[in-house]
N, C-alpha and C. Protein backbone atom coordinates (compact mmCIF):
# COMPACT_ATOMS: atom_id res chain seq x y z
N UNK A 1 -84.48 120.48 -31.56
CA UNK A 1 -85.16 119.46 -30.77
C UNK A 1 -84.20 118.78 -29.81
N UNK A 2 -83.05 118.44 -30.38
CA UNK A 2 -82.24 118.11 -29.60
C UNK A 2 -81.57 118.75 -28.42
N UNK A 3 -81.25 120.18 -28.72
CA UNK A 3 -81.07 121.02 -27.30
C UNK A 3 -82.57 120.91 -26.26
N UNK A 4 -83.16 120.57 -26.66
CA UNK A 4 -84.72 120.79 -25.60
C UNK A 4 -84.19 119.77 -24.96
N UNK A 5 -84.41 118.58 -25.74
CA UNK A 5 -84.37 117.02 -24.98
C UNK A 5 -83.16 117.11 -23.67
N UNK A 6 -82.03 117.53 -23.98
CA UNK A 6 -80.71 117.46 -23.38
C UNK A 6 -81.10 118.04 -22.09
N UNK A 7 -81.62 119.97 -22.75
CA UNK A 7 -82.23 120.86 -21.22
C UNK A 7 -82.71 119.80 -20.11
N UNK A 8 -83.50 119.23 -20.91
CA UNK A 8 -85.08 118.44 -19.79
C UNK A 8 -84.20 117.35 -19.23
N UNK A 9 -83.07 117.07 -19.82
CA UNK A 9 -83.17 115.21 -19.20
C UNK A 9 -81.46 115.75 -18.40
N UNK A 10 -80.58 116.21 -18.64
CA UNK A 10 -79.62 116.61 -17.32
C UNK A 10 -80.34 117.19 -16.51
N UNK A 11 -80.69 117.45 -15.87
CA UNK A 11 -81.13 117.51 -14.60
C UNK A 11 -81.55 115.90 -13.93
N UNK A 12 -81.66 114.99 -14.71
CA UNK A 12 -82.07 113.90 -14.03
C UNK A 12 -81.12 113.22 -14.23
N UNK A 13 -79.76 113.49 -14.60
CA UNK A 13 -78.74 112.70 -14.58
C UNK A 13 -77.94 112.32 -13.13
N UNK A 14 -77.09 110.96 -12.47
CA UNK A 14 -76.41 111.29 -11.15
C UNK A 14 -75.41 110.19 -11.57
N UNK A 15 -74.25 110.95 -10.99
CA UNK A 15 -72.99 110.20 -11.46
C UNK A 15 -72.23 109.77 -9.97
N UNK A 16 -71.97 108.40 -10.13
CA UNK A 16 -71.34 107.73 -8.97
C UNK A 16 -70.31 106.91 -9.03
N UNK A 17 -69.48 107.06 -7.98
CA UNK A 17 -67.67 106.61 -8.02
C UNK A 17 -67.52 105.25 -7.80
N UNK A 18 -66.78 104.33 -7.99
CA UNK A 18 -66.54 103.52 -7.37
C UNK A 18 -65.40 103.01 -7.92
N UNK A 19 -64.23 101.90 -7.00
CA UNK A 19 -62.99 101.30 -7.91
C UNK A 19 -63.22 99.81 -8.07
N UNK A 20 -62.63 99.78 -8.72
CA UNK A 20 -62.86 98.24 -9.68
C UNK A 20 -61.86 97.07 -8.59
N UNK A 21 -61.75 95.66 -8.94
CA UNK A 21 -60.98 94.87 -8.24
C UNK A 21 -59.00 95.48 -8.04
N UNK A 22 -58.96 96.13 -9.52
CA UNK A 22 -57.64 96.46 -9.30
C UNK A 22 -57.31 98.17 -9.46
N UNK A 23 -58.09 98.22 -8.66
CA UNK A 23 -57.64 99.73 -8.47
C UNK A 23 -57.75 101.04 -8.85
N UNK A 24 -58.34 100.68 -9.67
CA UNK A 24 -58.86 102.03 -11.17
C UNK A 24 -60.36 102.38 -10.41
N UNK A 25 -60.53 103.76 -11.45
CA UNK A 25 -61.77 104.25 -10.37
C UNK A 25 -62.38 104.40 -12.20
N UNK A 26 -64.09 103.96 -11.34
CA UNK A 26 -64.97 103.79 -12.48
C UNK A 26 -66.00 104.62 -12.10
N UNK A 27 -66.87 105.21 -12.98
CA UNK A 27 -67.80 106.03 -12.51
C UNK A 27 -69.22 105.58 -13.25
N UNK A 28 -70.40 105.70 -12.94
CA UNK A 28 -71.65 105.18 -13.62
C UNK A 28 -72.48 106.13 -13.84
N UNK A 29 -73.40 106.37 -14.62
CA UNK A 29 -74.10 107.39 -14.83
C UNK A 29 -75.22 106.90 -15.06
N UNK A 30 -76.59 107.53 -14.20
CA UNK A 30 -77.66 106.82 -13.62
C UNK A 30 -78.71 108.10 -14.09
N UNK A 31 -79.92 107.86 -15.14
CA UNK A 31 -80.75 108.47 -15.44
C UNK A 31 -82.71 108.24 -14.58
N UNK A 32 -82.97 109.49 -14.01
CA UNK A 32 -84.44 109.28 -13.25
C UNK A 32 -85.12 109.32 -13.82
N UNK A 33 -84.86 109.80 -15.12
CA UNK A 33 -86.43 110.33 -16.38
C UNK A 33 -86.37 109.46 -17.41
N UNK A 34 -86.95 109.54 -18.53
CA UNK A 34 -87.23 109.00 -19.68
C UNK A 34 -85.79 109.50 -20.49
N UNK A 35 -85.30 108.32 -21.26
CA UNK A 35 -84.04 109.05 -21.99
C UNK A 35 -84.75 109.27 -23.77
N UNK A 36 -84.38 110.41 -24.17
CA UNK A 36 -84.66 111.24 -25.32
C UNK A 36 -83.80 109.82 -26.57
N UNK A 37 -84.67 109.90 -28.11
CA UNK A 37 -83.80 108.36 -28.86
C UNK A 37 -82.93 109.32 -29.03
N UNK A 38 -82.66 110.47 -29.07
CA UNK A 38 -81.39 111.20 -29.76
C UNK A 38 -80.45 110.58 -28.55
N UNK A 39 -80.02 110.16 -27.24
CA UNK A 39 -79.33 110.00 -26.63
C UNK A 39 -79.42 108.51 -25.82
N UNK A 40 -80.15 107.44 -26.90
CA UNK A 40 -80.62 106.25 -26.35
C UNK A 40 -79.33 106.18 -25.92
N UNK A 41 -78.99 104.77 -25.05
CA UNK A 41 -77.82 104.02 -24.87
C UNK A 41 -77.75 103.26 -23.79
N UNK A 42 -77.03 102.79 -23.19
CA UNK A 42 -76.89 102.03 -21.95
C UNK A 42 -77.75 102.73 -20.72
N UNK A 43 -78.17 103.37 -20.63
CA UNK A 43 -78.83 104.22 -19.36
C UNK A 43 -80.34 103.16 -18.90
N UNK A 44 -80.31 103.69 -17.93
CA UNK A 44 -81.59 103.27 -17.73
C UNK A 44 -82.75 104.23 -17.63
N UNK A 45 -83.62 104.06 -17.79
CA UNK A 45 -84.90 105.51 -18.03
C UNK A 45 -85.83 104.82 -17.08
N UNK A 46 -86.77 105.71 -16.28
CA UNK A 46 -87.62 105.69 -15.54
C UNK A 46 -88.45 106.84 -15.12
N UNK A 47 -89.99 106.68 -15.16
CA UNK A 47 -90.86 107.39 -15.10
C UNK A 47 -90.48 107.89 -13.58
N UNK A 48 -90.79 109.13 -13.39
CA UNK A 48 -90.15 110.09 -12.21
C UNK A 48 -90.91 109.68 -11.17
N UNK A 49 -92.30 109.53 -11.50
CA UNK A 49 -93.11 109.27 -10.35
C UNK A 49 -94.73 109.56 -10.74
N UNK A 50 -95.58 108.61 -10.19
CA UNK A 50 -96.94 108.48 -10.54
C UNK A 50 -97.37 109.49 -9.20
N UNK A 51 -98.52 110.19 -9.85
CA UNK A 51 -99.07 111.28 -9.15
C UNK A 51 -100.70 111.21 -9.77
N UNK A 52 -101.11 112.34 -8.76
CA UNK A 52 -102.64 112.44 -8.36
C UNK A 52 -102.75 113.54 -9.83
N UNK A 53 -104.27 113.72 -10.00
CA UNK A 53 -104.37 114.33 -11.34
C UNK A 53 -103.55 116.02 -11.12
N UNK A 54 -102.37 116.53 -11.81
CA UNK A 54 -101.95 117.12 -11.45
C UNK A 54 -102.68 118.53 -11.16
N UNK A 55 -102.67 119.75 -10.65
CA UNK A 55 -102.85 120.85 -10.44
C UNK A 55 -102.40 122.14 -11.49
N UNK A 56 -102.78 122.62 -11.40
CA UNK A 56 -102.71 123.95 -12.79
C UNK A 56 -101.28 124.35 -11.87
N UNK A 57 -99.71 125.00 -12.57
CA UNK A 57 -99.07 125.44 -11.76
C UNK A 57 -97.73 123.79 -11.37
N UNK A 58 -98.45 122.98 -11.28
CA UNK A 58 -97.64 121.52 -9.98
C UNK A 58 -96.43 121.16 -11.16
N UNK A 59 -96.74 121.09 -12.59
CA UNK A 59 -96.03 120.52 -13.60
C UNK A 59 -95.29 121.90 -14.35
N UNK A 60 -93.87 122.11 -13.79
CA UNK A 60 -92.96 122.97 -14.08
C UNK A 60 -92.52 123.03 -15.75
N UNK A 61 -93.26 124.32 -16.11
CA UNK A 61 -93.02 125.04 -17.73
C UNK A 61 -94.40 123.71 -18.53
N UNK A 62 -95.11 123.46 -17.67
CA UNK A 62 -95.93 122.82 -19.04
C UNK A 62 -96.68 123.92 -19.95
N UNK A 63 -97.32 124.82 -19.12
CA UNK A 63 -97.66 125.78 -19.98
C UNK A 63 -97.01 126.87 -19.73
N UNK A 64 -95.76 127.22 -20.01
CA UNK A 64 -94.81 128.19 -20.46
C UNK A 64 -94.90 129.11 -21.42
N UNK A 65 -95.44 129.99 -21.60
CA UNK A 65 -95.50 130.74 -23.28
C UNK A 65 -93.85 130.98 -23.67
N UNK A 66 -93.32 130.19 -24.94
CA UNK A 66 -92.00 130.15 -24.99
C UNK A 66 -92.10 130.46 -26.84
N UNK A 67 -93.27 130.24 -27.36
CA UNK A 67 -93.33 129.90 -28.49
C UNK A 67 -93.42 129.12 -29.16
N UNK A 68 -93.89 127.88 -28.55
CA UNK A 68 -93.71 126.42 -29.15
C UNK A 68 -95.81 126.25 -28.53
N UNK A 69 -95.66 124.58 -29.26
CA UNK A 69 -96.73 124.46 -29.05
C UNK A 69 -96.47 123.73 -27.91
N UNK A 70 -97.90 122.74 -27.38
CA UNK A 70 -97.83 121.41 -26.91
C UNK A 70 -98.83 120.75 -27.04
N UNK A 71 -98.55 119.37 -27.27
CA UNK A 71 -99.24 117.69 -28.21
C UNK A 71 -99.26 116.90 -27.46
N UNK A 72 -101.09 116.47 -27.63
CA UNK A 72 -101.17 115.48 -27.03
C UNK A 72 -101.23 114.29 -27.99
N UNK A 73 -100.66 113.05 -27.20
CA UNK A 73 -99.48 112.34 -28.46
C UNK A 73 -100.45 111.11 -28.06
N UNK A 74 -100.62 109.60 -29.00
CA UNK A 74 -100.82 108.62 -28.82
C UNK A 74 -100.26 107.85 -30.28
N UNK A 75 -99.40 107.05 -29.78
CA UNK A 75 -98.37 106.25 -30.39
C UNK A 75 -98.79 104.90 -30.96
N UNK A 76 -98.67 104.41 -31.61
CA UNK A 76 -98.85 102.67 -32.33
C UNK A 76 -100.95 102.71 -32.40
N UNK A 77 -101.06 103.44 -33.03
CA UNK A 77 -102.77 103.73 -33.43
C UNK A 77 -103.21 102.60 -34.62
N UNK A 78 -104.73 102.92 -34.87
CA UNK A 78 -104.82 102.33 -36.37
C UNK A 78 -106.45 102.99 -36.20
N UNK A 79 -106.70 102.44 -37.67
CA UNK A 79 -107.99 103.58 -37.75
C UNK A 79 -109.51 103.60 -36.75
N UNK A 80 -109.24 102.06 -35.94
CA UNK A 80 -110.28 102.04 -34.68
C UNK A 80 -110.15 103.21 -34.40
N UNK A 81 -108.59 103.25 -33.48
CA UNK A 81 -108.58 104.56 -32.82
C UNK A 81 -108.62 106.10 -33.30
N UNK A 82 -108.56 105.83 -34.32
CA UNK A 82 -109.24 107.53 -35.15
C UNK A 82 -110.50 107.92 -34.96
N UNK A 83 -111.52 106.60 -35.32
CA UNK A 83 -113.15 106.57 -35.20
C UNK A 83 -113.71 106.29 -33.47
N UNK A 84 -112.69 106.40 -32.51
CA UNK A 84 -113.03 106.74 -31.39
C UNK A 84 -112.73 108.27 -30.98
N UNK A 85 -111.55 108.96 -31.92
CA UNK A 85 -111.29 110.21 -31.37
C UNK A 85 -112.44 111.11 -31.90
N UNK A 86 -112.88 110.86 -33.40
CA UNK A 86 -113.65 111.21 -34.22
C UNK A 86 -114.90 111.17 -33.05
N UNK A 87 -115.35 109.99 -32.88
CA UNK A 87 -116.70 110.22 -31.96
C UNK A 87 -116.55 110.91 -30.64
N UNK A 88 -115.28 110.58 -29.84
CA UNK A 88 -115.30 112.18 -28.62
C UNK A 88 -115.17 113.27 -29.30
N UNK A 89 -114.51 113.31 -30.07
CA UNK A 89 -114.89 115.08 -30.92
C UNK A 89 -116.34 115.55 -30.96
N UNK A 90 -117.07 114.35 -30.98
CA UNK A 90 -118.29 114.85 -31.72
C UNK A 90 -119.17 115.43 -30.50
N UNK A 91 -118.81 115.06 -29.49
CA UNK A 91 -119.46 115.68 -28.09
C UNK A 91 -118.92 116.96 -27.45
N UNK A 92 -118.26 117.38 -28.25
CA UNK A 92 -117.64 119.24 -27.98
C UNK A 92 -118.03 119.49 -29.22
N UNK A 93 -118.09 121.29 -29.04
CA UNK A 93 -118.11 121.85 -30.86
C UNK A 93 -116.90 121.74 -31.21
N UNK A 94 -116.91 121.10 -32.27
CA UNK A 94 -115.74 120.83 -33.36
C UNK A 94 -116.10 121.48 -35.02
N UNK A 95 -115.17 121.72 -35.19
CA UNK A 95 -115.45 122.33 -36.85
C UNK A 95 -114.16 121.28 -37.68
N UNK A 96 -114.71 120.82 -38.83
CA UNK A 96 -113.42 120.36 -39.45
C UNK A 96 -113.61 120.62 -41.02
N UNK A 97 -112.08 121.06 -41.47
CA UNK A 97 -111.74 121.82 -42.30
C UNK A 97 -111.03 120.84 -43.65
N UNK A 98 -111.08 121.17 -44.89
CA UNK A 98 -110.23 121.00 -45.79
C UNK A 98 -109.88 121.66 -46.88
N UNK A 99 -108.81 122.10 -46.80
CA UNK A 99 -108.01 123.01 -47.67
C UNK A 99 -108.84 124.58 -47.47
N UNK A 100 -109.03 124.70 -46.53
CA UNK A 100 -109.59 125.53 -45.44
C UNK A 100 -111.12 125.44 -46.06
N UNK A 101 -111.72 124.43 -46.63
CA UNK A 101 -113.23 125.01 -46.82
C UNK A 101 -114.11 123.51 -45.49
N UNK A 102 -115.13 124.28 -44.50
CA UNK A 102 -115.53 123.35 -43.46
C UNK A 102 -116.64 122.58 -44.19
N UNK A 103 -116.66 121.24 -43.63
CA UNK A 103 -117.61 120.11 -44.32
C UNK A 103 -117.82 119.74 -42.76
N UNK A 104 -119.03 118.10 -43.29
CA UNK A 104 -118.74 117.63 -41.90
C UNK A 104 -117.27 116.69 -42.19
N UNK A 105 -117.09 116.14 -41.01
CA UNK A 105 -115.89 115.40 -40.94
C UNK A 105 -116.71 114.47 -41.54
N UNK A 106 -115.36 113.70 -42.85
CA UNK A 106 -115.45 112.77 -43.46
C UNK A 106 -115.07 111.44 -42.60
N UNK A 107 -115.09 110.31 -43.31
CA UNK A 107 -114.65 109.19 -42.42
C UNK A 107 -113.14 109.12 -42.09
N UNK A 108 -112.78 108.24 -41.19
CA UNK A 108 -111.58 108.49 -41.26
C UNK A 108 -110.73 108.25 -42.39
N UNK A 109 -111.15 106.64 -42.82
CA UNK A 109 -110.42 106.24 -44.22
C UNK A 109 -110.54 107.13 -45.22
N UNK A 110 -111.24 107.99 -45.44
CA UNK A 110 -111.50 108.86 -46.23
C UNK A 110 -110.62 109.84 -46.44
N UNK A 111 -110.24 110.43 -44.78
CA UNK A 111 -109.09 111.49 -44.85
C UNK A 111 -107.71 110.76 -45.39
N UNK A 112 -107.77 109.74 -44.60
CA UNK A 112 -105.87 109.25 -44.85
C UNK A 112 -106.04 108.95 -45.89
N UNK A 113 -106.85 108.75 -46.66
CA UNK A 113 -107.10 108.31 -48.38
C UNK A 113 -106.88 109.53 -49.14
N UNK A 114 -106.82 110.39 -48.93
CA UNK A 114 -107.19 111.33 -49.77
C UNK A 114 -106.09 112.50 -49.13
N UNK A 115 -104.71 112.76 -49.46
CA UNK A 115 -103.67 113.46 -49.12
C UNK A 115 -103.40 114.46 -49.97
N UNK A 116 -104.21 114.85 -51.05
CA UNK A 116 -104.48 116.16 -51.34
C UNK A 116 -104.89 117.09 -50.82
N UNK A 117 -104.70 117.40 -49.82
CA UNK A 117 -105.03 119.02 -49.30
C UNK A 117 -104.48 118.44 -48.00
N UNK A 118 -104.57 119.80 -46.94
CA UNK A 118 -104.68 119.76 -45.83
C UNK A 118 -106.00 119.26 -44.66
N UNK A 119 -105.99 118.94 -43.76
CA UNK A 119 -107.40 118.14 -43.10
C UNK A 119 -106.85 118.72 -41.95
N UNK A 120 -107.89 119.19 -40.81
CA UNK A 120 -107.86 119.87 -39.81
C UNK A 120 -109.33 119.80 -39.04
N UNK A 121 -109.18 119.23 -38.01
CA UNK A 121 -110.71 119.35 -37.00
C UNK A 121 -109.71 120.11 -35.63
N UNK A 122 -110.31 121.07 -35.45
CA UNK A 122 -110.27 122.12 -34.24
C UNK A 122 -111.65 121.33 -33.29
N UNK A 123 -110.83 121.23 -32.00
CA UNK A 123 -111.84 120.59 -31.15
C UNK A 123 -112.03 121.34 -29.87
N UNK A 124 -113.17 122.57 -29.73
CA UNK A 124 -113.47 123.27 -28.84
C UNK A 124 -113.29 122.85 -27.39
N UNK A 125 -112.61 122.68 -26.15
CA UNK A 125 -113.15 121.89 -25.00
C UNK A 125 -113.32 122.62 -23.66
N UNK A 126 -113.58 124.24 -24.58
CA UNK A 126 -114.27 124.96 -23.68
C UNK A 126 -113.81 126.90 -23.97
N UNK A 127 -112.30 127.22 -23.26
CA UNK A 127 -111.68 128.21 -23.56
C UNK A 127 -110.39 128.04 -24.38
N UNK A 128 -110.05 125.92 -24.76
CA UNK A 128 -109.21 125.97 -25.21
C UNK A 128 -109.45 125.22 -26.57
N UNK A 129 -108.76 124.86 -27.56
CA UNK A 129 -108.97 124.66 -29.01
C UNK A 129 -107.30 123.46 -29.05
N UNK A 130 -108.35 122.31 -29.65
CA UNK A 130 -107.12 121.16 -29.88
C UNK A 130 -107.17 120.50 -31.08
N UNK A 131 -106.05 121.11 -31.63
CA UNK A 131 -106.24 121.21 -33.03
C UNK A 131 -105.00 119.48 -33.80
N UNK A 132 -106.26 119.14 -34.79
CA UNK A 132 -105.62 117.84 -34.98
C UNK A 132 -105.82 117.59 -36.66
N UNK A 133 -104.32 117.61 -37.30
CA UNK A 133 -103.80 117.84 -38.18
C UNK A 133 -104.18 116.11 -39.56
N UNK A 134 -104.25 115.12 -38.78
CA UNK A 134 -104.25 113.90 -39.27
C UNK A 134 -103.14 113.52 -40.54
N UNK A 135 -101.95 113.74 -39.70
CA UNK A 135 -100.39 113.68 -40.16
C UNK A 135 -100.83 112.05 -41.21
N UNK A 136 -100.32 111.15 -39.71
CA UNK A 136 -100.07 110.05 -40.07
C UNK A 136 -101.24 108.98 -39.29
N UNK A 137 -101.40 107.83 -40.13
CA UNK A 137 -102.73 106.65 -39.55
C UNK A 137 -101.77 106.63 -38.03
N UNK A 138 -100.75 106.21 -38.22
CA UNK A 138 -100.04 105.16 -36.83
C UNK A 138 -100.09 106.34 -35.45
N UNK A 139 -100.18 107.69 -35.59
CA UNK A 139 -100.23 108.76 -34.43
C UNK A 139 -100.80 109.45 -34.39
N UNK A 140 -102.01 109.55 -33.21
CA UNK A 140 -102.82 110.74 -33.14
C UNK A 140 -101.99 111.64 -32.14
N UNK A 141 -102.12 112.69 -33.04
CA UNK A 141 -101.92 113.83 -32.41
C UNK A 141 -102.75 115.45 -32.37
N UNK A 142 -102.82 115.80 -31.61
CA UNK A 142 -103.59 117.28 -31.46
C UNK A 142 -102.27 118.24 -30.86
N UNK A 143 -102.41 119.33 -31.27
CA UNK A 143 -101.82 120.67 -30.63
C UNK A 143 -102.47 121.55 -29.90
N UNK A 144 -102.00 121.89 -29.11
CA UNK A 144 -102.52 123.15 -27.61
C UNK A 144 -101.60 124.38 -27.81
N UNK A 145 -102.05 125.53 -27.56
CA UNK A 145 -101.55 126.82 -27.61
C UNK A 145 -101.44 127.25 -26.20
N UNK A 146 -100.49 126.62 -25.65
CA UNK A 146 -100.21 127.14 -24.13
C UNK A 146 -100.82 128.94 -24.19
N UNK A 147 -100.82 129.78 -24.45
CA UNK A 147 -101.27 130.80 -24.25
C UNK A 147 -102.90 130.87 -24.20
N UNK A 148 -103.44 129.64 -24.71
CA UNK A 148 -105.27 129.74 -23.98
C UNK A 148 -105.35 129.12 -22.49
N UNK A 149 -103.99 128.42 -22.10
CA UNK A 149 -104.03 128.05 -21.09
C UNK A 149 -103.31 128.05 -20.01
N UNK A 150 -103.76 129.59 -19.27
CA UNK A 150 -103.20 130.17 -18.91
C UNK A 150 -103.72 130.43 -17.15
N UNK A 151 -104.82 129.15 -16.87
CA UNK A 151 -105.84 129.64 -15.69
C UNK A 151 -105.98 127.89 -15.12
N UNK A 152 -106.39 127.61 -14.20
CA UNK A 152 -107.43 126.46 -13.28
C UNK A 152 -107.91 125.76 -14.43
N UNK A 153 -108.72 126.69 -14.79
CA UNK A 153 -110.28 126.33 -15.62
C UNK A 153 -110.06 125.63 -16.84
N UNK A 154 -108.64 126.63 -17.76
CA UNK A 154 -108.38 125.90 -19.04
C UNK A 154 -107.18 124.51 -18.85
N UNK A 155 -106.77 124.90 -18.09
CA UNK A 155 -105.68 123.27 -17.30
C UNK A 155 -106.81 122.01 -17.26
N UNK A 156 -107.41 122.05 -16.45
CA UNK A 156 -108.58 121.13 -16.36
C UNK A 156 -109.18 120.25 -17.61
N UNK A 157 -109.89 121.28 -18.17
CA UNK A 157 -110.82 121.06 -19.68
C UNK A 157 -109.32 119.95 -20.26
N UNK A 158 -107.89 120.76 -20.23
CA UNK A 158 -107.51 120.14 -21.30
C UNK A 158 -107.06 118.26 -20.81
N UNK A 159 -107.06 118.73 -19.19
CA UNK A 159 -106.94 117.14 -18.43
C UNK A 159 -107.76 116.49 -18.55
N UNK A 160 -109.24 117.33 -18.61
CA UNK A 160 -110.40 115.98 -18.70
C UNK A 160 -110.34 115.86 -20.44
N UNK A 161 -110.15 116.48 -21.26
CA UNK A 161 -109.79 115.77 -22.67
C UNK A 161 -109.14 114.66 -22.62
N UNK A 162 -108.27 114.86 -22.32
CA UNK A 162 -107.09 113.46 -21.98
C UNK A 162 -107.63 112.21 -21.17
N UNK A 163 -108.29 112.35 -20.41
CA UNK A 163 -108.97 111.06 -19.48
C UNK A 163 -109.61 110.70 -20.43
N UNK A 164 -110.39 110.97 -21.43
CA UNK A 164 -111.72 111.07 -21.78
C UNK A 164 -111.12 110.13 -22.57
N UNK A 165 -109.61 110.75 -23.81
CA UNK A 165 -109.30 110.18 -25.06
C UNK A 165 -108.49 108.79 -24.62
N UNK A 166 -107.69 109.11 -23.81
CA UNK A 166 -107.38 107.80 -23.27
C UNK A 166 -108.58 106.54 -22.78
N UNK A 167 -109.68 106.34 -22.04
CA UNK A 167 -110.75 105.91 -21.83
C UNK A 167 -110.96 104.92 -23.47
N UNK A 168 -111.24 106.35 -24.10
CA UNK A 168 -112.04 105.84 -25.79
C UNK A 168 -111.30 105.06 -26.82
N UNK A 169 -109.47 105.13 -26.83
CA UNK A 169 -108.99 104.29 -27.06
C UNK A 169 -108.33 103.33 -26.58
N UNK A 170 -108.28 103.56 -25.46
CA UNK A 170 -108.09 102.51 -24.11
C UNK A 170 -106.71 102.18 -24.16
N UNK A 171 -105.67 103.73 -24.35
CA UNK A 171 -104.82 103.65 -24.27
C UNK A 171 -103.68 105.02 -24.10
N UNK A 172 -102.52 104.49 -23.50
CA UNK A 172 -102.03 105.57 -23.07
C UNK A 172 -101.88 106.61 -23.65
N UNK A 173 -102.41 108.42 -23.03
CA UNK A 173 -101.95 109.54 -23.95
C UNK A 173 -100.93 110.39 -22.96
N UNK A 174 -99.86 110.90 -23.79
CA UNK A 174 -98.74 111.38 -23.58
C UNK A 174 -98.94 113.02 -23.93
N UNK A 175 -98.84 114.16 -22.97
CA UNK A 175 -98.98 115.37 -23.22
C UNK A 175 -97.38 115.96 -23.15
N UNK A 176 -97.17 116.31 -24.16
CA UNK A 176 -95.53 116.67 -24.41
C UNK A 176 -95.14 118.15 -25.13
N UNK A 177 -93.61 118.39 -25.35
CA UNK A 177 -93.60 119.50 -25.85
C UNK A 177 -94.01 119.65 -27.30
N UNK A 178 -93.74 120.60 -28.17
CA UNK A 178 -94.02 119.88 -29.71
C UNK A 178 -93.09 119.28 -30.40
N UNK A 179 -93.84 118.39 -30.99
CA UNK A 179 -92.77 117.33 -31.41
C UNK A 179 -91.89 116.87 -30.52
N UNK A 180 -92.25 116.54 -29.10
CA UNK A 180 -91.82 115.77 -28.59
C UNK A 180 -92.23 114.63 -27.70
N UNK A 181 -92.59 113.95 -28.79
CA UNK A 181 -93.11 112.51 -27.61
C UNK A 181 -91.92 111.48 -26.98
N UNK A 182 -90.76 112.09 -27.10
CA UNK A 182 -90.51 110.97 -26.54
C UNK A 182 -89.58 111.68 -25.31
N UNK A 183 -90.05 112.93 -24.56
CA UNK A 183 -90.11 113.86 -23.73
C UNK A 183 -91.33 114.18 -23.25
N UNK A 184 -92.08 113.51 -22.44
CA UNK A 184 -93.26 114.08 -22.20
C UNK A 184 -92.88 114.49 -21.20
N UNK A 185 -94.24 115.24 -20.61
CA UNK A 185 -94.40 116.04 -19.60
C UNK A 185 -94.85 115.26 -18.36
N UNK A 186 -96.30 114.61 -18.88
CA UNK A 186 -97.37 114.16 -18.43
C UNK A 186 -97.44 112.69 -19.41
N UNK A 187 -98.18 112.19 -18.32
CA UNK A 187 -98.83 110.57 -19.72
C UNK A 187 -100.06 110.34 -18.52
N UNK A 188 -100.97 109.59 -19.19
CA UNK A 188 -102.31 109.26 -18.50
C UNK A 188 -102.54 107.58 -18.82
N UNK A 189 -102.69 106.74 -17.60
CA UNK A 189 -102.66 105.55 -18.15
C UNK A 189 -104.40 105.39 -17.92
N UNK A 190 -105.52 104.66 -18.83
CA UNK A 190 -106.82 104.44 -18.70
C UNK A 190 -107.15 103.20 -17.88
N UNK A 191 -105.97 101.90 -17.43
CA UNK A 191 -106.39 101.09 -16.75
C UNK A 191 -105.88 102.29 -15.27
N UNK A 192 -106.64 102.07 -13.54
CA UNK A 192 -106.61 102.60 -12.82
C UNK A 192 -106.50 104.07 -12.84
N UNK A 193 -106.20 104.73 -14.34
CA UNK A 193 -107.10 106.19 -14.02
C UNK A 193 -105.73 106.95 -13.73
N UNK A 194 -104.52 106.57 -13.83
CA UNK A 194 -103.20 106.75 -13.07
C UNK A 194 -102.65 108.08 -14.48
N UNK A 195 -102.07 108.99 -13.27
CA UNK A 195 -100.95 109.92 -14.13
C UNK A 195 -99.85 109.92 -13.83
N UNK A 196 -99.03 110.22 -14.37
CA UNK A 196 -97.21 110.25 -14.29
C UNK A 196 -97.02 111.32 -14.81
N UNK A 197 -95.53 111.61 -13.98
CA UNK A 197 -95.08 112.90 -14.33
C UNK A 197 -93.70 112.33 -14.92
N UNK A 198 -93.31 113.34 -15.67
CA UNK A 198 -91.75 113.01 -16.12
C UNK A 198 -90.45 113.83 -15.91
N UNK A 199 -90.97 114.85 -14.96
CA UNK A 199 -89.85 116.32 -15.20
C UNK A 199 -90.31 117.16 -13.82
C-alpha cells in the first residue's frame, strides 16, 4: 500500500532553493495532491483541482485492469447513513447475501449486530456490480471491478451511483484505489454538485 501511495503522490512533489539570512542554502518541498498518513508531516496537501463531471478516459489509470479493485469510500458514517445506502440500493436490483445463503436485506443494526458470518449486498447499476461488504458501522464502502468498466456507458452508471449516494447521505464520497482512501482518485461533494480530481 505504501509503494502505491508514494507512485501517486511524487509526481506532485516541487522542490525550491532559497538562502537563509546567513548564507546557507535551504530548500522546501511543496506537495499539489493529498499527502498519503503513511507520509503525513509538515507538507501541505491540496486537492489538484475541481472539475466538471469527469469523462470515461479524462482520470488517468482509474480504471486500469492492474489487479486490484476500486472503492467507493465514505468516512465518519453511523447507521442513518447505512439506512440511506440501504434504501438507494433498493432502487437497482440488488441481491444480499449471508454466509452465501440470499435473504432480503436485514436491517442495518441487525447486520453490524450479528458478526457471525459474512454479509454482502451486490448492487446491480446496470453492466456494473458494487459490491458492499459491511466491514465496519463508521465506513461505507463498496468495491468495483475495473474490468466491468471498461466503456462510456459503465463509467457513467458508476458516476451517477456516486451523485446519487452522496445526495442520500449528504455527504462526501471518495472513489479510490483499494484500500485506499486516503489516495483518492475522484471525491464528489453533494452541496453544489462539485467533483475533484486528485491525480
Amino acid at each position: 500500500m505504501a509503494a502505491i501511495a508514494i507512485a501517486r503522490w511524487l509526481p506532485m512533489l516541487q522542490i525550491t532553493g532559497s538562502k537563509t539570512a546567513n548564507g546557507n542554502c535551504r530548500s522546501t518541498l511543496h506537495c499539489s495532491g493529498p499527502t498519503p498518513a503513511s507520509l503525513a508531516g509538515p507538507l501541505n496537501s491540496n486537492v489538484s483541482h475541481q472539475m466538471h463531471r469527469p469523462a470515461y478516459g479524462e482520470v488517468l489509470g482509474l480504471w486500469e485492469i492492474e489487479g486490484s479493485l476500486r472503492d467507493i469510500y465514505i468516512p465518519q458514517v453511523g447507521l442513518f447513513d447505512w439506512k440511506k445506502l440501504l434504501e438507494l440500493s433498493s432502487r437497482f436490483i440488488c441481491t444480499y447475501t449471508f454466509d452465501g445463503a440470499t435473504s432480503a436485506p436485514p436491517e442495518v443494526e441487525s447486520i453490524f449486530s450479528n458478526r457471525g458470518g459474512s454479509h454482502l449486498l451486490r448492487v446491480n447499476l446496470g453492466t456494473v456490480t458494487a459490491n458492499c461488504h459491511f466491514f465496519v458501522v463508521s465506513e461505507i464502502e463498496l468495491d468495483l471491478d475495473p474490468r466491468e468498466i471498461q466503456s462510456p456507458k459503465a463509467h457513467g452508471e458508476v458516476l451517477s451511483f456516486i451523485e446519487s449516494l452522496a445526495g442520500a447521505v449528504g455527504k462526501q464520497v471518495l472513489l479510490t484505489p483499494e484500500n485506499g482512501e486516503r489516495i483518492p482518485y475522484l471525491s464528489f461533494e453533494p452541496i453544489g454538485g462539485k467533483w475533484h480530481a486528485y491525480a
